[in-house]
C-alpha atoms as a PDB file:
ATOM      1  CA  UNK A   1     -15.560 103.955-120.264  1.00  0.00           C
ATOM      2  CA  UNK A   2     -13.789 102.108-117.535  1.00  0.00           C
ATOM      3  CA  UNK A   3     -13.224 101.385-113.760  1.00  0.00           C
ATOM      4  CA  UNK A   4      -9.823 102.142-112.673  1.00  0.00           C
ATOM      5  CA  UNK A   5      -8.212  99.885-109.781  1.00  0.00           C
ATOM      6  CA  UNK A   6      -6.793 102.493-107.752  1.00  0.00           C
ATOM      7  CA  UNK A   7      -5.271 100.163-105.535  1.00  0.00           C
ATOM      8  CA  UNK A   8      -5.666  96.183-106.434  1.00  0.00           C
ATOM      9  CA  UNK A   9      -5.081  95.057-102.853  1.00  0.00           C
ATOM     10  CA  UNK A  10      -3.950  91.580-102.374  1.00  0.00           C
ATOM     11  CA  UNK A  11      -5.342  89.486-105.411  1.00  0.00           C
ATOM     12  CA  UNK A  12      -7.582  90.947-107.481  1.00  0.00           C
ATOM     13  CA  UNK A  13      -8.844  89.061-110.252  1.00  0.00           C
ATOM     14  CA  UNK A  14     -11.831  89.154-113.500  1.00  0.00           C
ATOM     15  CA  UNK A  15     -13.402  86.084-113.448  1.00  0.00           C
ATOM     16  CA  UNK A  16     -16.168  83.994-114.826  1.00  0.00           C
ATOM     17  CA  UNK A  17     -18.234  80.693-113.861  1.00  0.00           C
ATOM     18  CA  UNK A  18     -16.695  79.154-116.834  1.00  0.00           C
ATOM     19  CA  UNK A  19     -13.185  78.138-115.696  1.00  0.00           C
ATOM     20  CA  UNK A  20     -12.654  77.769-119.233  1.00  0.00           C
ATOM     21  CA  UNK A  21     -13.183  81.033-120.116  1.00  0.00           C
ATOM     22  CA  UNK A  22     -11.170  82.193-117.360  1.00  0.00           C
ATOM     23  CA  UNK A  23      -8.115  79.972-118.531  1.00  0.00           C
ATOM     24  CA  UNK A  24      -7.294  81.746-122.077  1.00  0.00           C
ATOM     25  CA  UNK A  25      -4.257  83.035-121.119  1.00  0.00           C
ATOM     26  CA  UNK A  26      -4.873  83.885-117.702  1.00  0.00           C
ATOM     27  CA  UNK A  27      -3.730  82.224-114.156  1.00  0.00           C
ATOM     28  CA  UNK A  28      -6.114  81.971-112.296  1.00  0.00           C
ATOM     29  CA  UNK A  29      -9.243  80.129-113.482  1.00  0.00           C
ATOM     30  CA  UNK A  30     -12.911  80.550-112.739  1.00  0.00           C
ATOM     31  CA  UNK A  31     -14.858  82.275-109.544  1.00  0.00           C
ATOM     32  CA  UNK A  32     -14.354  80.012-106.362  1.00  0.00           C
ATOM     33  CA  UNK A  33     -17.170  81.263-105.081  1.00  0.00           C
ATOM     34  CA  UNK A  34     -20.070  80.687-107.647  1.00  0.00           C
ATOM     35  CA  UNK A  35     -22.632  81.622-105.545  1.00  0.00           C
ATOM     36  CA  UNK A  36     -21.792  85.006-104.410  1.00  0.00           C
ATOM     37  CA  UNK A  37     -20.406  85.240-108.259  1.00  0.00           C
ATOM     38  CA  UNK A  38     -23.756  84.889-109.470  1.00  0.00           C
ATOM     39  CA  UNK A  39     -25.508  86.720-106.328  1.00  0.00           C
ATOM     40  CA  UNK A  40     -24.065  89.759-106.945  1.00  0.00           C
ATOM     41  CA  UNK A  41     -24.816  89.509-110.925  1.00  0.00           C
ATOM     42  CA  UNK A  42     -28.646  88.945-110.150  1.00  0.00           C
ATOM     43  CA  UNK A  43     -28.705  91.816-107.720  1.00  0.00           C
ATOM     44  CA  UNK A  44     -27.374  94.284-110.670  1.00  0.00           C
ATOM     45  CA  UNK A  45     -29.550  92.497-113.392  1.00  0.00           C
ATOM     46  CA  UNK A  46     -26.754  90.582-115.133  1.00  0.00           C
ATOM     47  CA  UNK A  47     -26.698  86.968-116.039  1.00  0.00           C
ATOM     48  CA  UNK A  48     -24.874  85.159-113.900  1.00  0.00           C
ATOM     49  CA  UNK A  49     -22.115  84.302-116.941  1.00  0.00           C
ATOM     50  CA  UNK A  50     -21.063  88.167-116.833  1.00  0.00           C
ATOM     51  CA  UNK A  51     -17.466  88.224-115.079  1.00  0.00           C
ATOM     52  CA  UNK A  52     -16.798  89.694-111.716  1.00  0.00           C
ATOM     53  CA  UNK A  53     -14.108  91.142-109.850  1.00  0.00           C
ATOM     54  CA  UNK A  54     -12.784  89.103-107.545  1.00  0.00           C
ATOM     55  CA  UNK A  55     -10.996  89.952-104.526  1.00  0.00           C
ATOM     56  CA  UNK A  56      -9.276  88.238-102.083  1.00  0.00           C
ATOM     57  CA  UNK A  57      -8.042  88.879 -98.477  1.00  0.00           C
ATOM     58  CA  UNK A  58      -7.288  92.784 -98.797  1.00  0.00           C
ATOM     59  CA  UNK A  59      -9.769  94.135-101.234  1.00  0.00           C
ATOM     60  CA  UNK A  60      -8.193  97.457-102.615  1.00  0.00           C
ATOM     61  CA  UNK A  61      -9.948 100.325-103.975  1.00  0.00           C
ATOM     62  CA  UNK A  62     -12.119 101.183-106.836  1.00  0.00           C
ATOM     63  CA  UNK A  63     -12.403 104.450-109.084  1.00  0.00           C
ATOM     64  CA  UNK A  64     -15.520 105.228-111.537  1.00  0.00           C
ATOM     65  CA  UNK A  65     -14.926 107.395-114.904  1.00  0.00           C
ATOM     66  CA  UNK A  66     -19.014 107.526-115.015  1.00  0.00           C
ATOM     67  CA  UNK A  67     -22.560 106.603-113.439  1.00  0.00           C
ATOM     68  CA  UNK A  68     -22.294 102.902-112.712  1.00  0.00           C
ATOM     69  CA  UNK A  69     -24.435 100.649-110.826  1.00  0.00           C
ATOM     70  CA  UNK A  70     -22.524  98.442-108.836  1.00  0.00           C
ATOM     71  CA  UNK A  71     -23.175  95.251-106.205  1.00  0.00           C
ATOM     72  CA  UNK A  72     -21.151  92.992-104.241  1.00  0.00           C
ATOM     73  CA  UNK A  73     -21.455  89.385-102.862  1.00  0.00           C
ATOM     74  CA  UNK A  74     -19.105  86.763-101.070  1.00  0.00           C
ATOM     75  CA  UNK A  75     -17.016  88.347 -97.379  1.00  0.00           C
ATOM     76  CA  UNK A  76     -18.784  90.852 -94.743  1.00  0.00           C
ATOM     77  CA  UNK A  77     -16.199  93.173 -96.054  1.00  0.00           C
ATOM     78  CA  UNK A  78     -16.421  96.886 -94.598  1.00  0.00           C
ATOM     79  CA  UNK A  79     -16.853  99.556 -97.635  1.00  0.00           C
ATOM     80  CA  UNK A  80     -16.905 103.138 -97.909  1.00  0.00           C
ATOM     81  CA  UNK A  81     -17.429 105.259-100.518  1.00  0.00           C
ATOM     82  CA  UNK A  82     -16.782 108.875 -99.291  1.00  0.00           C
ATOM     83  CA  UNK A  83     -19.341 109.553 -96.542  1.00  0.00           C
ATOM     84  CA  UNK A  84     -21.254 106.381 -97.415  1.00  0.00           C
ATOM     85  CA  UNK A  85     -21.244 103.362 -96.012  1.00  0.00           C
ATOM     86  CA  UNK A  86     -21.259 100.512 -98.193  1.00  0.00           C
ATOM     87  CA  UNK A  87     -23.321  97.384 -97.186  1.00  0.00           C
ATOM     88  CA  UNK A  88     -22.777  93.542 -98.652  1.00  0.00           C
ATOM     89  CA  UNK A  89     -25.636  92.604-101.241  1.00  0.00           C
ATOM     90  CA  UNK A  90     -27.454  95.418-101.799  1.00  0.00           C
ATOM     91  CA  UNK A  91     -27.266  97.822-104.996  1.00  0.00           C
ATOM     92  CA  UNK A  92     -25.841 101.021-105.386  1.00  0.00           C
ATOM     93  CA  UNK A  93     -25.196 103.837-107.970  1.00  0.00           C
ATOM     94  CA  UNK A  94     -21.792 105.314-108.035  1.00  0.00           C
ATOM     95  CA  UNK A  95     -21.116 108.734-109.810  1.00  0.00           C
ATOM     96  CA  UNK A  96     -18.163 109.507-111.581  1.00  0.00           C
ATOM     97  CA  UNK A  97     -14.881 110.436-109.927  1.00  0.00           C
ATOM     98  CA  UNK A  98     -16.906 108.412-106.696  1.00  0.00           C
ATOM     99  CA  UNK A  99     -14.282 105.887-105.436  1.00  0.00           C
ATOM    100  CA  UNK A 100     -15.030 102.307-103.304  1.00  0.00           C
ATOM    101  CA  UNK A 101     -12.865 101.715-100.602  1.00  0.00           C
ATOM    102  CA  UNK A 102     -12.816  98.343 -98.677  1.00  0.00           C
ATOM    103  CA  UNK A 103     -11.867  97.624 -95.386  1.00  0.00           C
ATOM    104  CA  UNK A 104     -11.973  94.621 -93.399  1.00  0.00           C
ATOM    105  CA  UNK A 105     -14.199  91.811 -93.012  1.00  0.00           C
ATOM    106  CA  UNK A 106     -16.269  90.383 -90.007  1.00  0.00           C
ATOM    107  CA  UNK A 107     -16.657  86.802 -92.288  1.00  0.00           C
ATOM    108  CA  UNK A 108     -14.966  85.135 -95.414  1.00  0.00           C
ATOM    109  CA  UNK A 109     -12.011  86.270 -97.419  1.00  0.00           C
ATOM    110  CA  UNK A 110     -13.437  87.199-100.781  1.00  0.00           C
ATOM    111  CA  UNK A 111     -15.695  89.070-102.080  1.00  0.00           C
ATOM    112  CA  UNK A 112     -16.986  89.806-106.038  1.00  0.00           C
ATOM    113  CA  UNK A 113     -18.232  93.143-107.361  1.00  0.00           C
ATOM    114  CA  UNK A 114     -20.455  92.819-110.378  1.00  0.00           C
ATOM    115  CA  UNK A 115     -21.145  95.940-113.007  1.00  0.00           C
ATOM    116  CA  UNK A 116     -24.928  96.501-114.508  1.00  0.00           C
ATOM    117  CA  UNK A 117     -24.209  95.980-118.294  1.00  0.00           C
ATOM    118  CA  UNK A 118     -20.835  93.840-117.549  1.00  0.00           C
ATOM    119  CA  UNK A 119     -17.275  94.123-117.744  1.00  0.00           C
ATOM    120  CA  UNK A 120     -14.876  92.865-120.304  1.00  0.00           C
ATOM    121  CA  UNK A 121     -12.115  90.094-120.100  1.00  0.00           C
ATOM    122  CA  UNK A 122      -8.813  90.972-121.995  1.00  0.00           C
ATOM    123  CA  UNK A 123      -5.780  89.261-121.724  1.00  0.00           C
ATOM    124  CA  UNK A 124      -4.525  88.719-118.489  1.00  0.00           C
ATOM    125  CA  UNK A 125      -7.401  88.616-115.746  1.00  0.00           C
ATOM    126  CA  UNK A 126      -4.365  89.521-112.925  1.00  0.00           C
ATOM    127  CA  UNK A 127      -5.495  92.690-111.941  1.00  0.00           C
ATOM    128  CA  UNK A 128      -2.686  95.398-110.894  1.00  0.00           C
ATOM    129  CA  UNK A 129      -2.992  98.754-109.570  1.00  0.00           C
ATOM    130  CA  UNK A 130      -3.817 101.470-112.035  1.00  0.00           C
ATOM    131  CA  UNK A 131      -5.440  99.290-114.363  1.00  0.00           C
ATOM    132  CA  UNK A 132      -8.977  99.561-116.559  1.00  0.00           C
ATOM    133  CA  UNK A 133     -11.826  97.203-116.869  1.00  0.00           C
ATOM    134  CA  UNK A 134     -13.315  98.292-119.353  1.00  0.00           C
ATOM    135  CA  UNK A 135     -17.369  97.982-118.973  1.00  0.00           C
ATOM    136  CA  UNK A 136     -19.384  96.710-121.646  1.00  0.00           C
ATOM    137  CA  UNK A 137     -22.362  98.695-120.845  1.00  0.00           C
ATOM    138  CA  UNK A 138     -24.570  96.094-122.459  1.00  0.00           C
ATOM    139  CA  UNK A 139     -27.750  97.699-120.741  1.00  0.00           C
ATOM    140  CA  UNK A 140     -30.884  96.136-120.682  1.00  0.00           C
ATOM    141  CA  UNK A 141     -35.085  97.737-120.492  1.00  0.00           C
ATOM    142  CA  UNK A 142     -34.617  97.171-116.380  1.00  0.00           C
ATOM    143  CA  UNK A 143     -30.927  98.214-116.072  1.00  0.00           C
ATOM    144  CA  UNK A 144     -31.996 101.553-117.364  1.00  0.00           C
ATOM    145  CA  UNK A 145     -35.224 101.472-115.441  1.00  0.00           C
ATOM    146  CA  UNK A 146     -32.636 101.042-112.196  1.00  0.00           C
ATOM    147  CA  UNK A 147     -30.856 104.553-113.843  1.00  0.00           C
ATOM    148  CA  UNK A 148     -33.816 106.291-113.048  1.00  0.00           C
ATOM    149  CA  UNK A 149     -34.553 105.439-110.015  1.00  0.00           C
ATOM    150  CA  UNK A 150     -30.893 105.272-108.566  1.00  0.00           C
ATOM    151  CA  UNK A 151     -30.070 109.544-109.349  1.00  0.00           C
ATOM    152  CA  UNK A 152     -32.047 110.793-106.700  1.00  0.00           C
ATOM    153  CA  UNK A 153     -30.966 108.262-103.586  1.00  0.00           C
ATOM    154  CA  UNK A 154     -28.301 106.570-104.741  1.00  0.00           C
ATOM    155  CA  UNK A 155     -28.794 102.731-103.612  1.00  0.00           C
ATOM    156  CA  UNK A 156     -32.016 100.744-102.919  1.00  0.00           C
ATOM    157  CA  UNK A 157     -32.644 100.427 -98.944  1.00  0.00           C
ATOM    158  CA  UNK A 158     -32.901  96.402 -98.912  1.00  0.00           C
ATOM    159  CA  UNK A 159     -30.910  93.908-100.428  1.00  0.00           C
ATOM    160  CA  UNK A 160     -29.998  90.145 -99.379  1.00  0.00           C
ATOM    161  CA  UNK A 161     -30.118  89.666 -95.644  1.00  0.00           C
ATOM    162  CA  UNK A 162     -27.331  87.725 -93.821  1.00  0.00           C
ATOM    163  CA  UNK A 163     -29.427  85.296 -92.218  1.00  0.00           C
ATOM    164  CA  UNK A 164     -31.147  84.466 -95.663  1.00  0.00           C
ATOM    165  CA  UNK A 165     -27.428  82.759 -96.526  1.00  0.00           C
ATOM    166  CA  UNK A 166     -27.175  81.368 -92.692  1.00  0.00           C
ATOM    167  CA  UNK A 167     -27.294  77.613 -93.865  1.00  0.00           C
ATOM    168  CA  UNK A 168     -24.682  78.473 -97.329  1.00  0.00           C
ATOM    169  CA  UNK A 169     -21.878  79.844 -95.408  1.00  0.00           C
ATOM    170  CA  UNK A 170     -22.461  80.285 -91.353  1.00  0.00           C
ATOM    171  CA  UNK A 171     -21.848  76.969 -90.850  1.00  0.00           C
ATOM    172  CA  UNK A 172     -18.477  74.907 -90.218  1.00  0.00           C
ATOM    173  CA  UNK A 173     -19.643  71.113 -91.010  1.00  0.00           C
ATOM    174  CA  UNK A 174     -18.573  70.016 -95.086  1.00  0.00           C
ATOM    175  CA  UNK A 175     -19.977  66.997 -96.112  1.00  0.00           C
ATOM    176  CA  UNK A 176     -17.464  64.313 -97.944  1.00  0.00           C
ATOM    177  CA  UNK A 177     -18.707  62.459-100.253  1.00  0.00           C
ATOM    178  CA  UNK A 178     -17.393  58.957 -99.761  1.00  0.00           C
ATOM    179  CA  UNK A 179     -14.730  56.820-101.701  1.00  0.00           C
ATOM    180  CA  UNK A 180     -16.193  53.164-101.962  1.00  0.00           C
ATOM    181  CA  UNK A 181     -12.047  51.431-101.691  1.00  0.00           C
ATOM    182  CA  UNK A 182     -11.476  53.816 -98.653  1.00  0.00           C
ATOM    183  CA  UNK A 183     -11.611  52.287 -95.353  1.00  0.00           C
ATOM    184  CA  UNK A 184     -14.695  53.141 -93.399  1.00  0.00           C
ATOM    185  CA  UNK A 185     -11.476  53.915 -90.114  1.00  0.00           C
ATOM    186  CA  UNK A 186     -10.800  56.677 -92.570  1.00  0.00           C
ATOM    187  CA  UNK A 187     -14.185  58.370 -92.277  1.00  0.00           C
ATOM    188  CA  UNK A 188     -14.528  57.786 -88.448  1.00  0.00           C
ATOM    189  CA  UNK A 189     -11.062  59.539 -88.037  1.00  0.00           C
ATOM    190  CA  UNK A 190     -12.529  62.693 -89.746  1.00  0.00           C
ATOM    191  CA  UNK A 191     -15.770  62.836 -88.304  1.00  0.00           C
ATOM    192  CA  UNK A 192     -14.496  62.501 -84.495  1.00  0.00           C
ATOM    193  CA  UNK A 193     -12.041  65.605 -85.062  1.00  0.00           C
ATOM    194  CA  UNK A 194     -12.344  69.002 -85.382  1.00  0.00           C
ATOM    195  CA  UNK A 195      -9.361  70.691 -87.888  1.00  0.00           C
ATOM    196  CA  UNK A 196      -7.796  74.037 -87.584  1.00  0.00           C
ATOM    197  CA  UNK A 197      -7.789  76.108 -91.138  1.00  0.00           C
ATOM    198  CA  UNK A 198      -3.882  76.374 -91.005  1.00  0.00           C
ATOM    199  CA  UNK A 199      -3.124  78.656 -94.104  1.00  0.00           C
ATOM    200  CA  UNK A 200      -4.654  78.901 -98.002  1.00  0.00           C
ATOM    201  CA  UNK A 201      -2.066  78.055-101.032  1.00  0.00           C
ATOM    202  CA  UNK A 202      -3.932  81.099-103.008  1.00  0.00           C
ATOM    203  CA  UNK A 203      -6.965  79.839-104.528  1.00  0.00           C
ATOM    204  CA  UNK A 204      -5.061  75.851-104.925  1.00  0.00           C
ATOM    205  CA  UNK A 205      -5.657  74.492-101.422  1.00  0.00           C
ATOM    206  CA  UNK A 206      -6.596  74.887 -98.117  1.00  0.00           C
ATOM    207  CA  UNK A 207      -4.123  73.144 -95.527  1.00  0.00           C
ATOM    208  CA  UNK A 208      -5.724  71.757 -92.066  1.00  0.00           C
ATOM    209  CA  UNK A 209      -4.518  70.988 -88.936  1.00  0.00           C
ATOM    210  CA  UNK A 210      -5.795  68.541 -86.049  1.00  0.00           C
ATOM    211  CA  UNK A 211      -6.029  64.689 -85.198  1.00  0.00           C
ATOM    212  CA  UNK A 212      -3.689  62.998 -87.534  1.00  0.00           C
ATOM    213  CA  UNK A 213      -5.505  60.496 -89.826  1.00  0.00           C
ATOM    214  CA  UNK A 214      -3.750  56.851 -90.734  1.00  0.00           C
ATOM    215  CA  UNK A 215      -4.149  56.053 -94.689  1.00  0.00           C
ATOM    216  CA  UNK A 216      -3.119  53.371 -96.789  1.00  0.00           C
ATOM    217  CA  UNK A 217      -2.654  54.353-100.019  1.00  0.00           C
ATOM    218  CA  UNK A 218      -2.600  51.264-101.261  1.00  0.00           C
ATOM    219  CA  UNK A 219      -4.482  50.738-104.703  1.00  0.00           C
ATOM    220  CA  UNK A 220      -5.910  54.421-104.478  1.00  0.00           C
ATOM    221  CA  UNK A 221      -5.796  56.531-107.334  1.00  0.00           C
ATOM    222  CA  UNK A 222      -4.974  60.139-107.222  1.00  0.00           C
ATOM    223  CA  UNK A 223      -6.490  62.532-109.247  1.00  0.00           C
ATOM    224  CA  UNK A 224      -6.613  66.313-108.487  1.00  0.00           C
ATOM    225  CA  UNK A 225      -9.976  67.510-108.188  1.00  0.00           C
ATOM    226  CA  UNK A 226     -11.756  71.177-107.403  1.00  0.00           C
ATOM    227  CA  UNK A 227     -13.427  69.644-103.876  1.00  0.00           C
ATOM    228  CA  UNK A 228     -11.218  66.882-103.257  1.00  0.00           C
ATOM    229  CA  UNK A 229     -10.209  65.619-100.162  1.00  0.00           C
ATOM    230  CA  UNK A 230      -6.705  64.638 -99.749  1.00  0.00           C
ATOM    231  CA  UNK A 231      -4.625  63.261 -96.578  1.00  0.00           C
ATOM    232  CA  UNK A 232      -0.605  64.804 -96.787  1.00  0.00           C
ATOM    233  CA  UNK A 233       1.329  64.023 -93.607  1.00  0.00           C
ATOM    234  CA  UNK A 234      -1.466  62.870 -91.615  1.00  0.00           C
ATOM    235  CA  UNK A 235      -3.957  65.769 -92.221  1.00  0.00           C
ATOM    236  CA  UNK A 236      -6.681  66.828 -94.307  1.00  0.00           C
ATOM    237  CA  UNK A 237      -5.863  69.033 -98.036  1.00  0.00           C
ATOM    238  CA  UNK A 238      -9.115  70.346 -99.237  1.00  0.00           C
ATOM    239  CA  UNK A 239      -8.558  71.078-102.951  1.00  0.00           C
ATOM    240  CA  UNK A 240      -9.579  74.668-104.334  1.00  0.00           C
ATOM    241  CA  UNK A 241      -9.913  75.382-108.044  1.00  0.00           C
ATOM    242  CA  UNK A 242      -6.583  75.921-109.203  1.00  0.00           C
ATOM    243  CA  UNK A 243      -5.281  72.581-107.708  1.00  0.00           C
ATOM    244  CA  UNK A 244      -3.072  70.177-109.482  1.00  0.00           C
ATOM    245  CA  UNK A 245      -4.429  68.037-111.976  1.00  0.00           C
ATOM    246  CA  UNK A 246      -2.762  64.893-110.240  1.00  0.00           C
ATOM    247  CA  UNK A 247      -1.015  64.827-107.223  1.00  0.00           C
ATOM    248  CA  UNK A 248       0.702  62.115-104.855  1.00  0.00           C
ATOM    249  CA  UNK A 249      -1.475  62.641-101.631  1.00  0.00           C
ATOM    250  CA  UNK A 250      -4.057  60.372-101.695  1.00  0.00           C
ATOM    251  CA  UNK A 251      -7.541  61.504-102.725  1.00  0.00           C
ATOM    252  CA  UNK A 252     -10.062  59.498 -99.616  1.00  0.00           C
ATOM    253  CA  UNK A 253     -13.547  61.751-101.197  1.00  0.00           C
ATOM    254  CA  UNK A 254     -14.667  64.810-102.141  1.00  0.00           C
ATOM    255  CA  UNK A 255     -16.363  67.500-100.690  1.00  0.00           C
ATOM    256  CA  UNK A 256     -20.081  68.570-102.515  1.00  0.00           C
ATOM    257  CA  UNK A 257     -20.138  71.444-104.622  1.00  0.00           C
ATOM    258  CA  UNK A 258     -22.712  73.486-102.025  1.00  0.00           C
ATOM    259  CA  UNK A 259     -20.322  73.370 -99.703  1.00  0.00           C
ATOM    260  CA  UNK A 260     -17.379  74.796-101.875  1.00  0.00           C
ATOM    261  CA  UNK A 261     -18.988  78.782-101.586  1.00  0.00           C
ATOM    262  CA  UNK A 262     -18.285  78.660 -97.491  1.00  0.00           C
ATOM    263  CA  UNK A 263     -15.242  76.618 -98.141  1.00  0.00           C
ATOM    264  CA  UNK A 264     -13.450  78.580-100.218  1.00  0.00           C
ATOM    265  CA  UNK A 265     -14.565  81.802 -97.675  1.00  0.00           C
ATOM    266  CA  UNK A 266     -12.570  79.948 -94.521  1.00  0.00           C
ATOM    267  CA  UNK A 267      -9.360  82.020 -93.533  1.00  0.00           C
ATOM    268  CA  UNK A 268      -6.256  80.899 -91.375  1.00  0.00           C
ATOM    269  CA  UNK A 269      -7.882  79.987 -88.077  1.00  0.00           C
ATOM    270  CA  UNK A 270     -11.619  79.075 -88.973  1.00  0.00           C
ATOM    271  CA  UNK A 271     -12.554  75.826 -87.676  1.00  0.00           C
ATOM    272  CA  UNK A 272     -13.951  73.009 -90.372  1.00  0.00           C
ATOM    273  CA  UNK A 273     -15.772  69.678 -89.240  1.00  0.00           C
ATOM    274  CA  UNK A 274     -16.526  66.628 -91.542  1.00  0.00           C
ATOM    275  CA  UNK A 275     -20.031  64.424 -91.989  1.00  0.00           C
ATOM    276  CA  UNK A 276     -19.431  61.604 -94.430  1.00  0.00           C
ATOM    277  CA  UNK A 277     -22.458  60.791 -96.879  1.00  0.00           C
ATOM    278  CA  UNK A 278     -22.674  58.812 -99.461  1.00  0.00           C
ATOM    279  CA  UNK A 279     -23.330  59.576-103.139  1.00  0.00           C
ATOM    280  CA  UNK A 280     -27.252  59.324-103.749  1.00  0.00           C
ATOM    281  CA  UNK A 281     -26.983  61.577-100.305  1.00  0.00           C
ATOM    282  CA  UNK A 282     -25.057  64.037-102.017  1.00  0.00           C
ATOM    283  CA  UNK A 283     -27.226  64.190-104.840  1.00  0.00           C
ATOM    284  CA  UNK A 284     -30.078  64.512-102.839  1.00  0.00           C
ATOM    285  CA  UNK A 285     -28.839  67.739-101.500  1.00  0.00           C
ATOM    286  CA  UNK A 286     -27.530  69.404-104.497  1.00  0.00           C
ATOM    287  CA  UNK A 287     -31.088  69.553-105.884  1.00  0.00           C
ATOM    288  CA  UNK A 288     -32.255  70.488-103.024  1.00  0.00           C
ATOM    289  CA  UNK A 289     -29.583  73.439-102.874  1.00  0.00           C
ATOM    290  CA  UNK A 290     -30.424  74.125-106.477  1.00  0.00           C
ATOM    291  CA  UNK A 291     -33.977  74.897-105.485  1.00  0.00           C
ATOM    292  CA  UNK A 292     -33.170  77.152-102.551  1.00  0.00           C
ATOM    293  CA  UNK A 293     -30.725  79.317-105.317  1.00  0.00           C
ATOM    294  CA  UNK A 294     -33.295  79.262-107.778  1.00  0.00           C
ATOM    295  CA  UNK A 295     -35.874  80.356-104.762  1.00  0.00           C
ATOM    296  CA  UNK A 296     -33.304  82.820-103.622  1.00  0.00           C
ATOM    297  CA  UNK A 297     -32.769  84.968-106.882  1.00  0.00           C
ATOM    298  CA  UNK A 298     -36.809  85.070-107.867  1.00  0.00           C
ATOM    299  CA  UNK A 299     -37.242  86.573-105.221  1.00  0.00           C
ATOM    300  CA  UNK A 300     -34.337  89.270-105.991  1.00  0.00           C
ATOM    301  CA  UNK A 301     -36.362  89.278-109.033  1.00  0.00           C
ATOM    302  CA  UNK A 302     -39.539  89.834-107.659  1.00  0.00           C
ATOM    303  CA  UNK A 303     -38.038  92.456-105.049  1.00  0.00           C
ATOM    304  CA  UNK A 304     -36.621  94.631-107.580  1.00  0.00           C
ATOM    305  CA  UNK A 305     -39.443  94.177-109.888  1.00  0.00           C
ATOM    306  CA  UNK A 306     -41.726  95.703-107.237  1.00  0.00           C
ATOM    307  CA  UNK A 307     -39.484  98.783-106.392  1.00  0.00           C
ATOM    308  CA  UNK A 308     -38.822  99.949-110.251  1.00  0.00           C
ATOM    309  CA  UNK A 309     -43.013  99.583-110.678  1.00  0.00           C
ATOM    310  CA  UNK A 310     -43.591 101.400-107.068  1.00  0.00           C
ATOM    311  CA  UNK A 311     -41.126 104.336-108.940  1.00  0.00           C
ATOM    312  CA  UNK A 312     -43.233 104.534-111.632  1.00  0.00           C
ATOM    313  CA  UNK A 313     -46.738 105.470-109.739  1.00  0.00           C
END
């Protein structure tokens, strides 16, 4: 059986962690926000390498041909499903011929929906209204345990609170990992500003606009990279994933990749300021951000684990 996309909003797209995997034949490559990616996987039971839907900016709406369990990470998006409302991070059971409508969003401009059992990539992963994903239904001892538990009310009454992702994506301070031939003028000019989100090149770049920052580009290669920072015109390009493998703005560092899951959620008006760290810095706090997910989806674990035992007494 299948999910329909009723209405596939502004870009809706199936992807995976593995920009790889994403890539055969498709055109857009991997989830740009690999933490709510994987958040809403762990919430449904999944491994985090089952695809997603993502959507971006206007979410659409979402038909079920049978009983499927369903969560969503990323945005605050608004969602109804009939009567119901529809809350961020928690899990929910939707019946057949039950549609999920999205609305707005109080933060961040995507948002990805994972399926219990997971959903299948074929061909393109461009998403248009009226298409199928077709569901894979690869259940496992717990996803059926969740079944049972889900026909009588529907959705489990916690989930993952909003101030429990406070640090990941509240804040509007990106570290930049330093460049060792880039002045050290450079840095200061970032740091002292604060920069304007002026638009998103879909999913390739975000464009900024503030104090205009002076760099020679002298001797300094340019390679495209998912993170990088580049300076066109004056101001700041922060590279998204599907940016160009080279380009002739000079690259002056690179943001961390904890810091790419509230990047990539900043729309047209957001503010974004810069602290400059070095590389052993960096480092530093991508273990210690790999501990805190780790911490984060035991506890899911352990959560979910206690609600499908307290069913069973």
């Amino acid at each position: 059986m299948s999910l329909i996309i009723q209405d596939s909003g502004m870009l809706t797209l199936l992807q995976t962690l593995d920009p790889e995997v994403s890539a055969r034949g498709n055109e857009y490559n991997g989830a740009c926000d690999r933490l709510a990616h994987q958040l809403a996987n762990q919430l449904v039971g999944n491994s985090p390498e089952q695809p997603t839907i993502e959507m971006t900016l206007r979410p659409g709406a979402i038909k079920f041909t049978e009983p499927t369990i369903v969560s969503f990470s990323g945005a605050e998006f608004k969602a109804k499903s009939g009567d119901r409302d529809i809350f961020i991070n928690r899990i929910y059971l939707f019946d057949r011929g039950d549609e999920l409508i999205f609305g707005e969003s109080t933060r961040g401009n995507r948002v990805y929906l994972a399926v219990a059992g997971g959903i299948k990539v074929e061909g393109s992963n461009v998403l248009r209204s009226g298409d199928e994903v077709i569901m894979c239904r690869d259940y496992t001892p717990q996803h059926d345990e969740l079944f049972n538990m889900l026909k009588q009310q529907k959705e489990v009454n916690w989930g993952v609170d909003t101030y429990a992702l406070v640090e990941v994506y509240l804040s509007d301070t990106y570290h930049i990992v330093r460049r060792p031939d880039v002045p050290d003028a450079v840095y200061e000019a970032l740091e002292a500003n604060e920069y304007t989100v002026r638009n998103e090149k879909y999913r390739a770049a975000l464009y900024l606009e503030g104090a205009g920052v002076d760099v020679d580009t002298e001797g300094i290669e340019h390679p495209g990279l998912k993170g990088g920072v580049y300076i066109a015109d004056g101001q700041p390009v922060l590279a998204l994933n599907d940016f160009n493998d080279y380009t002739t703005a000079p690259h002056i560092g690179t943001i961390p990749s904890y810091h790419l899951h509230k990047l990539v959620q900043k729309r047209a008006g957001s503010h974004i300021r810069f602290k400059c760290i070095g590389a052993d810095d960096a480092h530093a706090n991508l273990y210690a951000h790999h501990l805190w997910v780790k911490s984060l989806f035991k506890a899911i674990d352990y959560k979910l684990s206690k609600e499908l035992i307290k069913e069973k007494m």
